[in-house]
C-alpha atoms as a PDB file:
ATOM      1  CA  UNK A   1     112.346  87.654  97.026  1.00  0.00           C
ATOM      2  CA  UNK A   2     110.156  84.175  97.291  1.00  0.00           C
ATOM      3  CA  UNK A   3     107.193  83.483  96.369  1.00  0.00           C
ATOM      4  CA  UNK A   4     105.628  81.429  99.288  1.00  0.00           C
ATOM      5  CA  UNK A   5     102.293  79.533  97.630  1.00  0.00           C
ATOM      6  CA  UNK A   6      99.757  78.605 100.786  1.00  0.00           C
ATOM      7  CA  UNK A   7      97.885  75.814  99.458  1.00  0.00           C
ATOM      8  CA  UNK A   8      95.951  74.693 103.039  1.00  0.00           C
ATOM      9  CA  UNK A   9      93.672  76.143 105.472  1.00  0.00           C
ATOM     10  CA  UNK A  10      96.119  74.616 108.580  1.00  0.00           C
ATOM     11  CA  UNK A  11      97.193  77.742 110.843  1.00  0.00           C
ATOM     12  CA  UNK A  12     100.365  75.198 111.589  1.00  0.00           C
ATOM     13  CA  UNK A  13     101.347  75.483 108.307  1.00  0.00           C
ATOM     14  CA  UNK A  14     100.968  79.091 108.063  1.00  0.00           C
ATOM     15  CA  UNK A  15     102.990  79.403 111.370  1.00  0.00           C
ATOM     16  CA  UNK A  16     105.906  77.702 109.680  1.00  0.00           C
ATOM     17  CA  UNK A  17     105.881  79.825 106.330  1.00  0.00           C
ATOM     18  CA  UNK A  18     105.637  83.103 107.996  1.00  0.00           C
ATOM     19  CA  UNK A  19     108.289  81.296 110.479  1.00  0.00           C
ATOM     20  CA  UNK A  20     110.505  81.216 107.521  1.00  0.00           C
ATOM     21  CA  UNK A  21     109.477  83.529 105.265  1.00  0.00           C
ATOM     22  CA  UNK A  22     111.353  87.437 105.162  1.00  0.00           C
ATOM     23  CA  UNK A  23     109.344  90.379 104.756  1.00  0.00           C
ATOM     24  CA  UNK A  24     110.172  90.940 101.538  1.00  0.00           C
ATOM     25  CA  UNK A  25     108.970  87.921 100.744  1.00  0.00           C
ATOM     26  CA  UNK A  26     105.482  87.479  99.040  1.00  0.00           C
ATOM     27  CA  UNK A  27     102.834  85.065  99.820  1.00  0.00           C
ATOM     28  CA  UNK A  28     100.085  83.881  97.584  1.00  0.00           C
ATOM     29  CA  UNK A  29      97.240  81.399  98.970  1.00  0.00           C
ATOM     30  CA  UNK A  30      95.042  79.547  96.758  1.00  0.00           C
ATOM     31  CA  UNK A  31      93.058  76.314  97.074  1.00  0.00           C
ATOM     32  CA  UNK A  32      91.589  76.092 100.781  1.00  0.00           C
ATOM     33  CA  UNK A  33      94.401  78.270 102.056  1.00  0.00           C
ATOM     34  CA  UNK A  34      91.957  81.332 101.190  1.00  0.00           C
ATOM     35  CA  UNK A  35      90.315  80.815 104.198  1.00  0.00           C
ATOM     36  CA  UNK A  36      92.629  81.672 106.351  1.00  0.00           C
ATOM     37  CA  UNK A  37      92.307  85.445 104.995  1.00  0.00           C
ATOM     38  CA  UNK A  38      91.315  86.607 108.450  1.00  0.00           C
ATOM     39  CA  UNK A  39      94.615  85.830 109.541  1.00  0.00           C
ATOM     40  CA  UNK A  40      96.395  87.286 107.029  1.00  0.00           C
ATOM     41  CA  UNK A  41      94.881  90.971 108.097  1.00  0.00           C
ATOM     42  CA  UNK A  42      98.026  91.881 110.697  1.00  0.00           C
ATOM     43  CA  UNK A  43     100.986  89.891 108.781  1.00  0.00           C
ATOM     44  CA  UNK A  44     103.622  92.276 107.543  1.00  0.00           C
ATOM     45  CA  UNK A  45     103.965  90.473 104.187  1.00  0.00           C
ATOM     46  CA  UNK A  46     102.588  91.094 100.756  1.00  0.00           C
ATOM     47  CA  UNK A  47      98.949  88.667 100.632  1.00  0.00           C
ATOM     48  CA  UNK A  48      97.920  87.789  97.548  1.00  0.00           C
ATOM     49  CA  UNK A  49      94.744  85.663  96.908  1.00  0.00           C
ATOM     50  CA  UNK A  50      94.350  83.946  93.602  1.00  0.00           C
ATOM     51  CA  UNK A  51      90.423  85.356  92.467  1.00  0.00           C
ATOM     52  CA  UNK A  52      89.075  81.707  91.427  1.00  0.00           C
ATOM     53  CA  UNK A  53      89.938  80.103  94.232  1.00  0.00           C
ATOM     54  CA  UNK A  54      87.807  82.622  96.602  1.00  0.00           C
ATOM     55  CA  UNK A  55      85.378  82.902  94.330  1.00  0.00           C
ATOM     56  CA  UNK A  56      84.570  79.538  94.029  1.00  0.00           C
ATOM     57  CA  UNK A  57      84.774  79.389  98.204  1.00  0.00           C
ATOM     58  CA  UNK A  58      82.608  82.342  98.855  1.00  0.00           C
ATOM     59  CA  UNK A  59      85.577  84.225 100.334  1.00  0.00           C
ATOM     60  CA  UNK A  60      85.594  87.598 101.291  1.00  0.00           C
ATOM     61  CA  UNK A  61      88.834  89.487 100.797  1.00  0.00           C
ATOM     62  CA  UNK A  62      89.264  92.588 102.593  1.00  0.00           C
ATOM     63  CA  UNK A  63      91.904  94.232 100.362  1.00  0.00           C
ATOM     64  CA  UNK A  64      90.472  94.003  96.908  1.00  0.00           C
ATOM     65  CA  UNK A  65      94.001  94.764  95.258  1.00  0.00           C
ATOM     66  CA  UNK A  66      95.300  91.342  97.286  1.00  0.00           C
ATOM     67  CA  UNK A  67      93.447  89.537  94.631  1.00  0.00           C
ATOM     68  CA  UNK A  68      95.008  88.414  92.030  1.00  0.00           C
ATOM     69  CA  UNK A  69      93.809  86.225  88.744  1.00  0.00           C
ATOM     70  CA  UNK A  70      95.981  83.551  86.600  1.00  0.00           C
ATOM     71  CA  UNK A  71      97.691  85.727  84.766  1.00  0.00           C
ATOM     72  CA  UNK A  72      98.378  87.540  87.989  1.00  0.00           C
ATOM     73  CA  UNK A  73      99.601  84.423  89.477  1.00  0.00           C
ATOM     74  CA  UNK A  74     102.636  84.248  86.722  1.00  0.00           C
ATOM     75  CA  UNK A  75     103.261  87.513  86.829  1.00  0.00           C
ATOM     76  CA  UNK A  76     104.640  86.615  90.567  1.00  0.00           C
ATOM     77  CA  UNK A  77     106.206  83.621  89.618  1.00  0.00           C
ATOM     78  CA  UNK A  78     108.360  85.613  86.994  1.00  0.00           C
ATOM     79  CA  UNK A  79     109.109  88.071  89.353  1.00  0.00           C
ATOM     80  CA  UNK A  80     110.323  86.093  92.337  1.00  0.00           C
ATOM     81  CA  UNK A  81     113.653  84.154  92.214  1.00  0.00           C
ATOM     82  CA  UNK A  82     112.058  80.780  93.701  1.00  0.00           C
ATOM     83  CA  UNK A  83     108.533  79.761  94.992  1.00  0.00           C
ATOM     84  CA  UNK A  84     108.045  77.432  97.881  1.00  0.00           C
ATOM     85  CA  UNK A  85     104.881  75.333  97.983  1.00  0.00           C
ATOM     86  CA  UNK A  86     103.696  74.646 101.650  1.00  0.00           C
ATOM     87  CA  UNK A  87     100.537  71.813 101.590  1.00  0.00           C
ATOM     88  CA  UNK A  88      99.762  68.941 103.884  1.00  0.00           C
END
């Protein structure tokens, strides 16, 4: 399992993780990637949304259990075998 970290708002970029990405896979978007939580709603992999970074953004997350704080964040880290970072 990888942990795929979103760190844009570009719907390119999120067409070439989910292009690559199994569905075991988890993703995890934080910085201005939170945005693009609308598009998240019919993907058939695990969302995560780290809390600061849609609080700060005003984001609404539909699922509240896709939200995830710091700790949260590491928790995924530890258990994933790798992480991929996709950013402009």
């Amino acid at each position: 399992m990888i942990l795929h970290i979103v760190q844009t708002s570009s719907r390119d970029i999120l067409e070439q993780c989910l292009k690559t990405a199994n569905t075991d896979d988890v993703l995890l978007f934080i910085e201005n990637a939170v945005f693009l939580e609308p598009q998240t709603r019919n993907i058939k992999h695990t969302c995560f949304f780290l809390e600061a970074d849609i609080t700060a953004r005003g984001v609404t997350v539909n699922n509240p259990a896709q939200v995830i704080n710091d700790s949260g964040f590491v928790e995924l880290v530890c258990k994933t075998t790798k992480s991929v970072t996709w950013y402009l």
